[in-house]
N, C-alpha and C. Protein backbone atom coordinates (compact mmCIF):
# COMPACT_ATOMS: atom_id res chain seq x y z
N UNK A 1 -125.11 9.42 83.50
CA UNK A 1 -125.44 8.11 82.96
C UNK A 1 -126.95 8.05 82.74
N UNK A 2 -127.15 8.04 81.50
CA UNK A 2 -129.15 7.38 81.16
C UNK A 2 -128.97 5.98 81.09
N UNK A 3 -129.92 6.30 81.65
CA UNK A 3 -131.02 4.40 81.87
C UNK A 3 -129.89 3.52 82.69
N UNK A 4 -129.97 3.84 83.84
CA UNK A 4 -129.72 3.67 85.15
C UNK A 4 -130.05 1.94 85.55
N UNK A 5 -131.15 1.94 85.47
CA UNK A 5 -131.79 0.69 85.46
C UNK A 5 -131.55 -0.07 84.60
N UNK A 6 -131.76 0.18 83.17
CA UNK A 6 -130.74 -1.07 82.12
C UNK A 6 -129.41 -1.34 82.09
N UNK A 7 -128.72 -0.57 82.43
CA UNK A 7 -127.33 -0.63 82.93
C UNK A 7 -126.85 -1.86 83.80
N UNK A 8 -127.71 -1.60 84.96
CA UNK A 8 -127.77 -2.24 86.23
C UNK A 8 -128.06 -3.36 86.23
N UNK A 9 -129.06 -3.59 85.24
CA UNK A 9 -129.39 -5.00 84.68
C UNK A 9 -128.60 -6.02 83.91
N UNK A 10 -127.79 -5.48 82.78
CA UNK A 10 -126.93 -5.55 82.44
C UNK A 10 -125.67 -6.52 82.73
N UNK A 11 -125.05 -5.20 83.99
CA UNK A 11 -123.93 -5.61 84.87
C UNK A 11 -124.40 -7.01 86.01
N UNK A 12 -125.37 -6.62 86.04
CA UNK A 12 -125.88 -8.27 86.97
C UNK A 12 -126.07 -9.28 86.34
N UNK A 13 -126.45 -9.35 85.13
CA UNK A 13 -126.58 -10.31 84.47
C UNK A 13 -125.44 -11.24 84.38
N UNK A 14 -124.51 -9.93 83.47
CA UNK A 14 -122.78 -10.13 82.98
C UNK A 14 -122.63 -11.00 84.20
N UNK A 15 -122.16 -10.32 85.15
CA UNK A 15 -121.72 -10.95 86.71
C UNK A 15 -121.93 -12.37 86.43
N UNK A 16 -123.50 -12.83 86.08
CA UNK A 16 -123.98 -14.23 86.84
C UNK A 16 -123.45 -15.05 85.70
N UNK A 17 -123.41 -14.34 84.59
CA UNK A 17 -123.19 -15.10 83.50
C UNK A 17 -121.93 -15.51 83.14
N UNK A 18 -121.16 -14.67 84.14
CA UNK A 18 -119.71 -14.93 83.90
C UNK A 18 -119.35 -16.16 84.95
N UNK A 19 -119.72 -16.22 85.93
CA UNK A 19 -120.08 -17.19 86.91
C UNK A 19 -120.71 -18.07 86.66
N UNK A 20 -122.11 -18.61 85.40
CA UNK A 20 -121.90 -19.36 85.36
C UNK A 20 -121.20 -20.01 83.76
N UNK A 21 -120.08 -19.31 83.43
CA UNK A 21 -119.25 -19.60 82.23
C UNK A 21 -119.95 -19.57 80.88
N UNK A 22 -120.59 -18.35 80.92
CA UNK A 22 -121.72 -18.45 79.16
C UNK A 22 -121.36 -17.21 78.74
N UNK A 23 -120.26 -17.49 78.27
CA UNK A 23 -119.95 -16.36 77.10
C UNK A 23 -120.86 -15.55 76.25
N UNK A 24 -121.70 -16.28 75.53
CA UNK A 24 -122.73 -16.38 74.35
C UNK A 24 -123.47 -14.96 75.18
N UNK A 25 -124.05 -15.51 76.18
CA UNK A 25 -125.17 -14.66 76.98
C UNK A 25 -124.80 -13.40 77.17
N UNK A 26 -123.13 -13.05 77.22
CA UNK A 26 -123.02 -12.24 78.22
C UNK A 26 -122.61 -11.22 76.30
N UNK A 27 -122.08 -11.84 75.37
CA UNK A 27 -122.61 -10.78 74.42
C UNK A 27 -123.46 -10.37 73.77
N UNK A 28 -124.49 -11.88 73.94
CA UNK A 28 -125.75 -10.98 73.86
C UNK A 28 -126.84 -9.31 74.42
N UNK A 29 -125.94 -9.63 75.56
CA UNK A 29 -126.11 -8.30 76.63
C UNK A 29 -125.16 -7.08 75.90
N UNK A 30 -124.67 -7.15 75.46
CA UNK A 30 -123.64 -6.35 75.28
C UNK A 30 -124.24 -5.96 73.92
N UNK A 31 -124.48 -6.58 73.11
CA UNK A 31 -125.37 -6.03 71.74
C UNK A 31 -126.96 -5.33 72.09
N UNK A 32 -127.52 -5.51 73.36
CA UNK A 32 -128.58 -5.21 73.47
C UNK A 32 -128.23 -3.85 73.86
N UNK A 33 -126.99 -3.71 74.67
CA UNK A 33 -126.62 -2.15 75.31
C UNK A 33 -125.80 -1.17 73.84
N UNK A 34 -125.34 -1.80 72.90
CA UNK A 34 -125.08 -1.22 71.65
C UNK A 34 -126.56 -0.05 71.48
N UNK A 35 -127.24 -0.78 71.54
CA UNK A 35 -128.63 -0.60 71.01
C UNK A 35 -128.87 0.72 71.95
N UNK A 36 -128.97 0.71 73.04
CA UNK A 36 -129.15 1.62 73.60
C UNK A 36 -128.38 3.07 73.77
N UNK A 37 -127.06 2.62 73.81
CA UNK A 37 -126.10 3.30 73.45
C UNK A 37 -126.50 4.42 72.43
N UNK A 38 -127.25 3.50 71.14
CA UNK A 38 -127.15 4.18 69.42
C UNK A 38 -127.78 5.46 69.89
N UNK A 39 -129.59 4.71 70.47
CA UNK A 39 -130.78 5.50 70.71
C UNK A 39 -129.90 6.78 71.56
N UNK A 40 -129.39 6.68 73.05
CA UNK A 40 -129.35 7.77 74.05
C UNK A 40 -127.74 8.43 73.43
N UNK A 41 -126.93 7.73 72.89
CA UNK A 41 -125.69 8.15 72.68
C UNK A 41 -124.81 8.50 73.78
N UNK A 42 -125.39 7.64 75.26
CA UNK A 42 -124.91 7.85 76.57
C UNK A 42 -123.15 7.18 76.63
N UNK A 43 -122.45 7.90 76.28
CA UNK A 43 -121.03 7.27 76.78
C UNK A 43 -120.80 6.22 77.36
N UNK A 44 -121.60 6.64 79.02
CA UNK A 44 -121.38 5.45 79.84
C UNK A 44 -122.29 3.97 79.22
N UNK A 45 -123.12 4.06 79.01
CA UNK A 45 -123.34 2.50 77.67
C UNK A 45 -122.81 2.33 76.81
N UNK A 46 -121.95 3.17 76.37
CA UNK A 46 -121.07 2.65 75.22
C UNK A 46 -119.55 1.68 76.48
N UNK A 47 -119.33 2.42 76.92
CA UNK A 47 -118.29 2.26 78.08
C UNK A 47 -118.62 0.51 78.48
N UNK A 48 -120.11 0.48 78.91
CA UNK A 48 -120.02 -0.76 79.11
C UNK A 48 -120.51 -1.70 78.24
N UNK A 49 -120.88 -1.05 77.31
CA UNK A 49 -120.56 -2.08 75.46
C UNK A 49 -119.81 -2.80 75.77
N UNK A 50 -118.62 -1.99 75.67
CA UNK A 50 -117.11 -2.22 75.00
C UNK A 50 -116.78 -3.11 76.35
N UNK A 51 -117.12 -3.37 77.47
CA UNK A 51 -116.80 -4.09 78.58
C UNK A 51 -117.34 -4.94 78.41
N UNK A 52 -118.48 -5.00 78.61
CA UNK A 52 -119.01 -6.52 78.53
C UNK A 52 -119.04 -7.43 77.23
N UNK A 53 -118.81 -6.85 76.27
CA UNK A 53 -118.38 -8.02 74.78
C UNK A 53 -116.95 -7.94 75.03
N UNK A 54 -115.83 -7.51 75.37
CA UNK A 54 -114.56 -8.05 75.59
C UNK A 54 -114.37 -8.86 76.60
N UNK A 55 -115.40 -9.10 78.19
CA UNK A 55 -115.51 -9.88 78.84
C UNK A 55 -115.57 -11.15 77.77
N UNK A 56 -116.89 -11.29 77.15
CA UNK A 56 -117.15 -12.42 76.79
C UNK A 56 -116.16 -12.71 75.69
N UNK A 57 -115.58 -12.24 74.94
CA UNK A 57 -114.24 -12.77 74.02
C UNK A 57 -113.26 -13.67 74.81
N UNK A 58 -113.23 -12.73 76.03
CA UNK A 58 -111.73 -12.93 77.08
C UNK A 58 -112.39 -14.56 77.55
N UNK A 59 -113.84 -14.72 78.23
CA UNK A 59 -113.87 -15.56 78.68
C UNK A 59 -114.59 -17.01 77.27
N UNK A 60 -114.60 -16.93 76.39
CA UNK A 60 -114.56 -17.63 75.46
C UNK A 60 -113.56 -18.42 74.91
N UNK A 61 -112.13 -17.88 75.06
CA UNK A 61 -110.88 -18.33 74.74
C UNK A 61 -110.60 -19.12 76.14
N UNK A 62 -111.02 -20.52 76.73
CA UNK A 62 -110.49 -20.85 77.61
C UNK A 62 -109.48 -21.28 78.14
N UNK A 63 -108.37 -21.53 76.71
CA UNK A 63 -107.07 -21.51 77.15
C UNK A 63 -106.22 -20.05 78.26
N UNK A 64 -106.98 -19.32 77.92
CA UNK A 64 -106.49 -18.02 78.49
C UNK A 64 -106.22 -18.09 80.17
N UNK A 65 -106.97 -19.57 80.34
CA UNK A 65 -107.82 -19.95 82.16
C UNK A 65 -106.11 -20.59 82.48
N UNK A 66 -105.22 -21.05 82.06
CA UNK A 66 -104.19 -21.70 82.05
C UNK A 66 -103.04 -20.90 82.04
N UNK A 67 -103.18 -19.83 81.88
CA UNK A 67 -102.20 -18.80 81.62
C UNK A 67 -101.64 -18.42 82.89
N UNK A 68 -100.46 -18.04 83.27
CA UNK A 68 -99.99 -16.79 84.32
C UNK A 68 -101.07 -15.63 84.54
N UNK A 69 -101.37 -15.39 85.56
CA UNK A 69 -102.10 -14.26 85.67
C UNK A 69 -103.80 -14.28 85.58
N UNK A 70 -104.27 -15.33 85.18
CA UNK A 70 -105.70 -15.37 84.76
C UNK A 70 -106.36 -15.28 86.07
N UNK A 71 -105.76 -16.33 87.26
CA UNK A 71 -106.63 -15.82 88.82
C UNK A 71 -106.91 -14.86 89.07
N UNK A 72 -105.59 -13.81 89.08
CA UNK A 72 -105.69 -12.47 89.50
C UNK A 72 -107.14 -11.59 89.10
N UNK A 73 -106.65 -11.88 87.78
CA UNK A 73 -107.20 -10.92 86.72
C UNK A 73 -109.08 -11.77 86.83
N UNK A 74 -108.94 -12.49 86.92
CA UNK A 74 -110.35 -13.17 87.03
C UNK A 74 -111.10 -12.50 88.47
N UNK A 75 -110.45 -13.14 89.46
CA UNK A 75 -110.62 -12.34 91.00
C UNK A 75 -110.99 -10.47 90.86
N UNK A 76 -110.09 -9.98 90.34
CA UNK A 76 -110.35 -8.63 90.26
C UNK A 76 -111.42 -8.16 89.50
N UNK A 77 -111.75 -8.48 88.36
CA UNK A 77 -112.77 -8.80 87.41
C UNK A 77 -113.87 -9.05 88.15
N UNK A 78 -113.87 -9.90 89.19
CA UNK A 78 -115.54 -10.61 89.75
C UNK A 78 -115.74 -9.21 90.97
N UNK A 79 -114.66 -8.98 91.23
CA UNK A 79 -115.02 -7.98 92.96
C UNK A 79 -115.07 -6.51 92.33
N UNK A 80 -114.55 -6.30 91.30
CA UNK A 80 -114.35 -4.67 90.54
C UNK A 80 -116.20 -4.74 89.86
N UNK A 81 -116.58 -5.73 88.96
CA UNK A 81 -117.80 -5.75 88.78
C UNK A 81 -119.21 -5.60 90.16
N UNK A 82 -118.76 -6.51 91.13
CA UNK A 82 -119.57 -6.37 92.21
C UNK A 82 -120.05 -5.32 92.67
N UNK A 83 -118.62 -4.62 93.01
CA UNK A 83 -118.53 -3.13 93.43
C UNK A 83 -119.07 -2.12 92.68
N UNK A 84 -118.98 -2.21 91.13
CA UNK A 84 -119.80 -1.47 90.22
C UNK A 84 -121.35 -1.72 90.47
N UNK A 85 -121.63 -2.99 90.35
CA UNK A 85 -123.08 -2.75 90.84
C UNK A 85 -124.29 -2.66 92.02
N UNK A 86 -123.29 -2.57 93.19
CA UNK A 86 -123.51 -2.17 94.38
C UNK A 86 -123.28 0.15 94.40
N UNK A 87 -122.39 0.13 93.45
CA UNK A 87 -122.59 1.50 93.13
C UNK A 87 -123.69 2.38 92.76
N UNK A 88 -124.15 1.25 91.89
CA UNK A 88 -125.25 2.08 91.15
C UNK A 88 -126.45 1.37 91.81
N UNK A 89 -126.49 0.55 92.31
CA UNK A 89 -127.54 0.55 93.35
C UNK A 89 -127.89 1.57 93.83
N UNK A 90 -126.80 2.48 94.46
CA UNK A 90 -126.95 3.56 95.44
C UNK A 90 -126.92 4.57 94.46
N UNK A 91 -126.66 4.64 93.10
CA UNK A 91 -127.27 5.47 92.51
C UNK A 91 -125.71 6.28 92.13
N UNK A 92 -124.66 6.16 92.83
CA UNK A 92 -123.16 6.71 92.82
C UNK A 92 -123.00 6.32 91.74
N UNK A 93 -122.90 7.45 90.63
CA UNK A 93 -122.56 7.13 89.19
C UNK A 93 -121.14 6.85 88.96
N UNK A 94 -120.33 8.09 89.99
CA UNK A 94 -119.16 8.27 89.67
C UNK A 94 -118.04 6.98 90.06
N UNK A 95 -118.61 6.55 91.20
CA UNK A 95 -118.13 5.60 91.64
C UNK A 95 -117.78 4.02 90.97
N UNK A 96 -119.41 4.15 90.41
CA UNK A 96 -119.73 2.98 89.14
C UNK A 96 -118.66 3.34 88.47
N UNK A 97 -118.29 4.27 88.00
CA UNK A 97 -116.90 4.25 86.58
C UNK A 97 -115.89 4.16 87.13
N UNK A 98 -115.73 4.31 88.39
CA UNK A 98 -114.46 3.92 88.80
C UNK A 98 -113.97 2.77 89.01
N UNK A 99 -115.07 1.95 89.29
CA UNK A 99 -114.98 -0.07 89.43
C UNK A 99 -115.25 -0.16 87.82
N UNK A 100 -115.74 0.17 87.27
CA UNK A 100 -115.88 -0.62 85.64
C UNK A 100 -114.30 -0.35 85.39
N UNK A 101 -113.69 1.37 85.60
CA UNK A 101 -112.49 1.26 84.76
C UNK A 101 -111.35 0.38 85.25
N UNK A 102 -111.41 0.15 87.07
CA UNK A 102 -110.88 -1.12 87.54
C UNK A 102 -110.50 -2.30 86.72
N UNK A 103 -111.70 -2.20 86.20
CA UNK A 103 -111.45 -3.40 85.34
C UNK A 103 -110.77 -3.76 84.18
N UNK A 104 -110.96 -2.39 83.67
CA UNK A 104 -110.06 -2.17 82.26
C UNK A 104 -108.78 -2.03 82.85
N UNK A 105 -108.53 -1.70 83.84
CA UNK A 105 -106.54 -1.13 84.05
C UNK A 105 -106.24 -2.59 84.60
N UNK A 106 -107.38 -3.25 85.52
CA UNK A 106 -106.21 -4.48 85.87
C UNK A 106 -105.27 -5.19 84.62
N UNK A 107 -106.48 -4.84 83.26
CA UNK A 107 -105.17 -5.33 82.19
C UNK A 107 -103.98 -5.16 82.46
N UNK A 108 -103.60 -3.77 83.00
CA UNK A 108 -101.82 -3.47 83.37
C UNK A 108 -101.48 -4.26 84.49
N UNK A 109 -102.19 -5.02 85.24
CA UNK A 109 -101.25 -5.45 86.43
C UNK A 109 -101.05 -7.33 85.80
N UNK A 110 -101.38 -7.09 84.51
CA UNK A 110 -101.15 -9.09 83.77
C UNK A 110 -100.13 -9.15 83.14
N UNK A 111 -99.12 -9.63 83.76
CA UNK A 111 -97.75 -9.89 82.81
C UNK A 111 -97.77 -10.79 81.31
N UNK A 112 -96.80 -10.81 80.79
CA UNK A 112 -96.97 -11.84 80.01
C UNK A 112 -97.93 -11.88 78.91
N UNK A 113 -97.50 -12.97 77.79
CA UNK A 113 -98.93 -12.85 76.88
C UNK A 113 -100.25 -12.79 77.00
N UNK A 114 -100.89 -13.19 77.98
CA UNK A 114 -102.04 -13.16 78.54
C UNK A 114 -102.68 -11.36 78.73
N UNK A 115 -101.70 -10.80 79.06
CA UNK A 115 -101.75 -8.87 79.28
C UNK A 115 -102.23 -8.86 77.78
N UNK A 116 -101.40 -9.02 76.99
CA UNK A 116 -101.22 -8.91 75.48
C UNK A 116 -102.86 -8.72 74.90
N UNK A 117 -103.00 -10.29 75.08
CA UNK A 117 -104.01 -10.67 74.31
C UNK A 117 -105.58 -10.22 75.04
N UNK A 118 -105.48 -9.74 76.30
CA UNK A 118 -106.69 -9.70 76.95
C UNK A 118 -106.70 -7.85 76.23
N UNK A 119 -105.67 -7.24 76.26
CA UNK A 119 -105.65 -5.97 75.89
C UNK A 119 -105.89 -5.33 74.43
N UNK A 120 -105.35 -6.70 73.39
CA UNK A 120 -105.91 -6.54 72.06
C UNK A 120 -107.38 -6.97 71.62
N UNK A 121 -107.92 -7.37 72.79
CA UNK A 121 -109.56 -8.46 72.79
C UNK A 121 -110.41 -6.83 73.29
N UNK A 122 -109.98 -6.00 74.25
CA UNK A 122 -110.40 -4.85 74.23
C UNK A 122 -110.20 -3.32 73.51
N UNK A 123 -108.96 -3.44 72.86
CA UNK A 123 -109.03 -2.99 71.14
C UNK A 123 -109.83 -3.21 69.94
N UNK A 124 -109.99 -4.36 69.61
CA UNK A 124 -111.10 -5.01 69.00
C UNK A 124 -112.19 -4.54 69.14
N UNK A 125 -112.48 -4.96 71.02
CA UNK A 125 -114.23 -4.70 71.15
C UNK A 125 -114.39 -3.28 70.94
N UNK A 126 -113.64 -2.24 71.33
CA UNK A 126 -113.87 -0.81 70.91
C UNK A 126 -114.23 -0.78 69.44
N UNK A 127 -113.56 -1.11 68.86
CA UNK A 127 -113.41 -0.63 67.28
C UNK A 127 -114.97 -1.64 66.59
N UNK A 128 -115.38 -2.78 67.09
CA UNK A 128 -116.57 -3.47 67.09
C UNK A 128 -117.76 -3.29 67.78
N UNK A 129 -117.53 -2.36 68.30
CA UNK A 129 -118.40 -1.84 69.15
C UNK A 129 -118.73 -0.55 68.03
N UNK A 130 -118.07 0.07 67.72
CA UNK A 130 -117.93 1.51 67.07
C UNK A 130 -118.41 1.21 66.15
N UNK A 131 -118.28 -0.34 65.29
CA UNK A 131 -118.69 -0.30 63.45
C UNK A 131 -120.54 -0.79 64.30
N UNK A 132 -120.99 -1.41 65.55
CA UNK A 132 -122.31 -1.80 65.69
C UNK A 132 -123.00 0.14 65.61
N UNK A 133 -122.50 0.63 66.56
CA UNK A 133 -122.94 1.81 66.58
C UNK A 133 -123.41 2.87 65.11
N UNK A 134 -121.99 2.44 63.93
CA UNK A 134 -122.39 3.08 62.49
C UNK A 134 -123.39 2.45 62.23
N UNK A 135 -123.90 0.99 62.31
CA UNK A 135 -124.70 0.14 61.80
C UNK A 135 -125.54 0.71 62.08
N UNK A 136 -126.03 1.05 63.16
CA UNK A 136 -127.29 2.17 64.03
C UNK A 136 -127.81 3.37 63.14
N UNK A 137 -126.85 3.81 62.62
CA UNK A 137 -126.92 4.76 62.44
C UNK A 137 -126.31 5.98 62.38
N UNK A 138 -125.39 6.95 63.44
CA UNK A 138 -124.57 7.47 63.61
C UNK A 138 -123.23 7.51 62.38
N UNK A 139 -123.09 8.67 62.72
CA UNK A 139 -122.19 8.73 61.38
C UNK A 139 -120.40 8.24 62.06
N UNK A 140 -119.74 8.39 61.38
CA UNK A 140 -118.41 7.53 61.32
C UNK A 140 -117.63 8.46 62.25
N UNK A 141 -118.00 9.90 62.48
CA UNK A 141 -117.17 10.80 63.20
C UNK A 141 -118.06 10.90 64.39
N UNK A 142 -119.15 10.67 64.82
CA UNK A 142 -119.97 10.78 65.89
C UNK A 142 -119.76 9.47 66.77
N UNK A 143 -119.71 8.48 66.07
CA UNK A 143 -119.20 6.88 66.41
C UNK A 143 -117.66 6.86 67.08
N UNK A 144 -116.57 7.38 66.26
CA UNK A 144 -115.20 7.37 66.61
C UNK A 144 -115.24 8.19 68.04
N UNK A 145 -116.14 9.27 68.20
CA UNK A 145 -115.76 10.27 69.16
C UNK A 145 -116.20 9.91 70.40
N UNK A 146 -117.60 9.13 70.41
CA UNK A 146 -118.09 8.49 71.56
C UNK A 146 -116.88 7.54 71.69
N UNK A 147 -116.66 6.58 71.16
CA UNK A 147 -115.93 5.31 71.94
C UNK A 147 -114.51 5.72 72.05
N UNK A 148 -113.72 7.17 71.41
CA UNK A 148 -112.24 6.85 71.67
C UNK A 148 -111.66 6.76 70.61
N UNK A 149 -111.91 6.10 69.47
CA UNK A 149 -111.07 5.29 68.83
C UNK A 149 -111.23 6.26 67.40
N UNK A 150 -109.81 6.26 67.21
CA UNK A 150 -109.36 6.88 65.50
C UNK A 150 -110.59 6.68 64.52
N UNK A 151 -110.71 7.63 63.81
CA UNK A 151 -111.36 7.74 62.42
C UNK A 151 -110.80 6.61 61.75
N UNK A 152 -109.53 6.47 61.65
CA UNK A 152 -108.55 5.85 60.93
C UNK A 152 -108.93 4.37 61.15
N UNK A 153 -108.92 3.89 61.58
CA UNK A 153 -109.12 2.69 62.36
C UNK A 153 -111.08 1.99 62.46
N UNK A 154 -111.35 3.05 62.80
CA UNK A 154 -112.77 2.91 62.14
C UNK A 154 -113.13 3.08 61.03
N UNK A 155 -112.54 3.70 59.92
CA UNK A 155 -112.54 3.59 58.62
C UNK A 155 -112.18 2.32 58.07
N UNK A 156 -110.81 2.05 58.66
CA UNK A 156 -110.30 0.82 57.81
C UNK A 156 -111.52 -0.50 58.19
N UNK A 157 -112.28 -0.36 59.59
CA UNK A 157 -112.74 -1.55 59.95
C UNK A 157 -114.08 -1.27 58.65
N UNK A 158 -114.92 -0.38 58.58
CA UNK A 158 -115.83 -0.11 58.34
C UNK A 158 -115.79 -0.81 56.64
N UNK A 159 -113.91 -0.05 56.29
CA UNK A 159 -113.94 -0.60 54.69
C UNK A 159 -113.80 -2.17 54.31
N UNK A 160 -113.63 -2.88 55.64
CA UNK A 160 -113.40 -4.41 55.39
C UNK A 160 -114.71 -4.97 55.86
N UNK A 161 -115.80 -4.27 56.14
CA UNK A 161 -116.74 -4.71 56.55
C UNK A 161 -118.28 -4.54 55.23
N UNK A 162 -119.27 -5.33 55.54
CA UNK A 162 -120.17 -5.69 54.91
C UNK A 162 -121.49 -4.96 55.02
N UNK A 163 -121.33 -3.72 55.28
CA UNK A 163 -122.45 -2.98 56.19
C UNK A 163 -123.99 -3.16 55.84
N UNK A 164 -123.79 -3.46 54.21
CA UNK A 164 -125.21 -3.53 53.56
C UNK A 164 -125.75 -5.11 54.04
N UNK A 165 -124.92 -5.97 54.18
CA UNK A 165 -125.03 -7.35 54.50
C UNK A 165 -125.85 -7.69 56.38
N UNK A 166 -125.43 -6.82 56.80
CA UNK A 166 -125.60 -6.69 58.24
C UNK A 166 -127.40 -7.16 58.24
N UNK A 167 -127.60 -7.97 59.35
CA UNK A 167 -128.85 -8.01 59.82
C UNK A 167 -129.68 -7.16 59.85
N UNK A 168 -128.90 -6.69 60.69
CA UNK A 168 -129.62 -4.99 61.86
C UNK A 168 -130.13 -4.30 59.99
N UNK A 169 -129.26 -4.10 59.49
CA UNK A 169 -129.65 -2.76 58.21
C UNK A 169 -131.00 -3.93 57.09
N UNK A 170 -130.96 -4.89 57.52
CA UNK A 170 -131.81 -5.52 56.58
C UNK A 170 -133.02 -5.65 56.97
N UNK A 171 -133.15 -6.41 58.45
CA UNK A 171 -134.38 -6.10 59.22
C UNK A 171 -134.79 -5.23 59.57
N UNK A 172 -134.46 -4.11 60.02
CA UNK A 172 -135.02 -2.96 60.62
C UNK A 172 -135.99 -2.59 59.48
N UNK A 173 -137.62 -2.46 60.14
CA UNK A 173 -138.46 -1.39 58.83
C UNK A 173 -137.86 -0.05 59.17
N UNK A 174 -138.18 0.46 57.86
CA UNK A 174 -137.82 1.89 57.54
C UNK A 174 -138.62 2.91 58.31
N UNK A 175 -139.72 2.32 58.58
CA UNK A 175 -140.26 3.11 59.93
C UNK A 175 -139.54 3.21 61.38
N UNK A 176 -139.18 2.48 61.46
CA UNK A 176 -138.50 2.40 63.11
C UNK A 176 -136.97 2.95 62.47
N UNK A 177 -136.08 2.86 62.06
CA UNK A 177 -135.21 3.44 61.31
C UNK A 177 -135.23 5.01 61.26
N UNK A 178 -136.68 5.50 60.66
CA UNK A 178 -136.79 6.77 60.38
C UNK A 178 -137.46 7.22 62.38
N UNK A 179 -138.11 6.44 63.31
CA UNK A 179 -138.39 7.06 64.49
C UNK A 179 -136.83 7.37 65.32
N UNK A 180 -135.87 6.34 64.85
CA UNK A 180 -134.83 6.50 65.56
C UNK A 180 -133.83 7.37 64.95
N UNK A 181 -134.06 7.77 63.62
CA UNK A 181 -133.14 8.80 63.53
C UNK A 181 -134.48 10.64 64.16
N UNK A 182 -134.89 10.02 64.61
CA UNK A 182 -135.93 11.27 64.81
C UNK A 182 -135.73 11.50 66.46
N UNK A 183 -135.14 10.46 66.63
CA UNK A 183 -135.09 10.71 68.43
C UNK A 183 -133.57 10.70 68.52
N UNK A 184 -132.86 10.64 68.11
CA UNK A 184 -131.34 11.26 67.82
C UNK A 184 -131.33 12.99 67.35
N UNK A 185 -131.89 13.14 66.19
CA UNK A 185 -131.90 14.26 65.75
C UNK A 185 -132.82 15.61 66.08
N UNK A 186 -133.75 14.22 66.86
CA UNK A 186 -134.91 15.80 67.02
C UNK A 186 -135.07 16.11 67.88
């Protein structure tokens, strides 16, 4: 895992932010770790990309709070995160992925539509996570291979998408553009 410390920051944030119910914040975090992701191409920031913007989807839909299963899955969610960042406190990388992926499998222990929809909200964030990463930069097969997810599927998102329209490709000067494909490539 690179950048140990932004990570860490990150996951504490998420935590507080999920606690205190601000969705907004907690994908803002999650676009800032895109970013980092692009630059180091570290897995494990992509890993918790794709976690912490499906947090904030999941906890944005607050009907979801009414559902069968949302305690559980909420409870496990707050103590599986904890544990992740009491991990990497101590610097235990391996351990850290073992409470983040906690978090992704409790999806299997949520019956009912609620399983459904929390599990297609982390389909999504992969595949949205993957078109931020092309936006970066990275090509469409370097993107699919980090996060998991089909060519196929990242193609189709990529072809319904606006890439030239994007912020990120409009603001960025072509200088910082050209340093960051230089610290990828060189």
């Amino acid at each position: 895992m690179k950048e140990i410390g932004n990570v860490l920051r990150i996951l504490k944030e998420t935590k507080k932010f999920i606690k205190e119910d601000n969705s907004h914040e907690i994908k803002v975090l999650s676009n800032q770790t895109v970013h980092s992701a692009a630059i180091s191409q570290d897995a494990d920031n992509i890993i918790v990309a794709v976690l912490v913007y499906s947090l904030s989807k999941i906890l944005e839909r607050e009907h979801y709070r009414e559902m069968d299963g949302w305690k559980r899955f909420y409870g496990a969610m707050i103590k599986d995160l904890a544990s992740a960042i009491l991990a990497l406190e101590k610097e235990d990388i391996e351990e850290t992925r073992v409470y983040l992926g906690k978090i992704r499998n409790s999806l299997n222990e949520i019956s009912g539509n609620l399983g459904q929809y929390v599990k297609d909200i982390f389909r999504k964030a992969e595949i949205n996570k993957a078109f931020k990463l092309y936006e970066h930069g990275l090509s469409s097969e370097q993107t699919a291979e980090l996060l998991g997810v089909s060519l196929w599927d990242l193609a189709s998102y990529i072809g319904q998408s606006h890439i030239g329209d994007s912020k990120f490709a409009i603001s960025m000067p072509v200088v910082e553009r050209v340093k960051i494909a230089e610290e990828i490539f060189g």
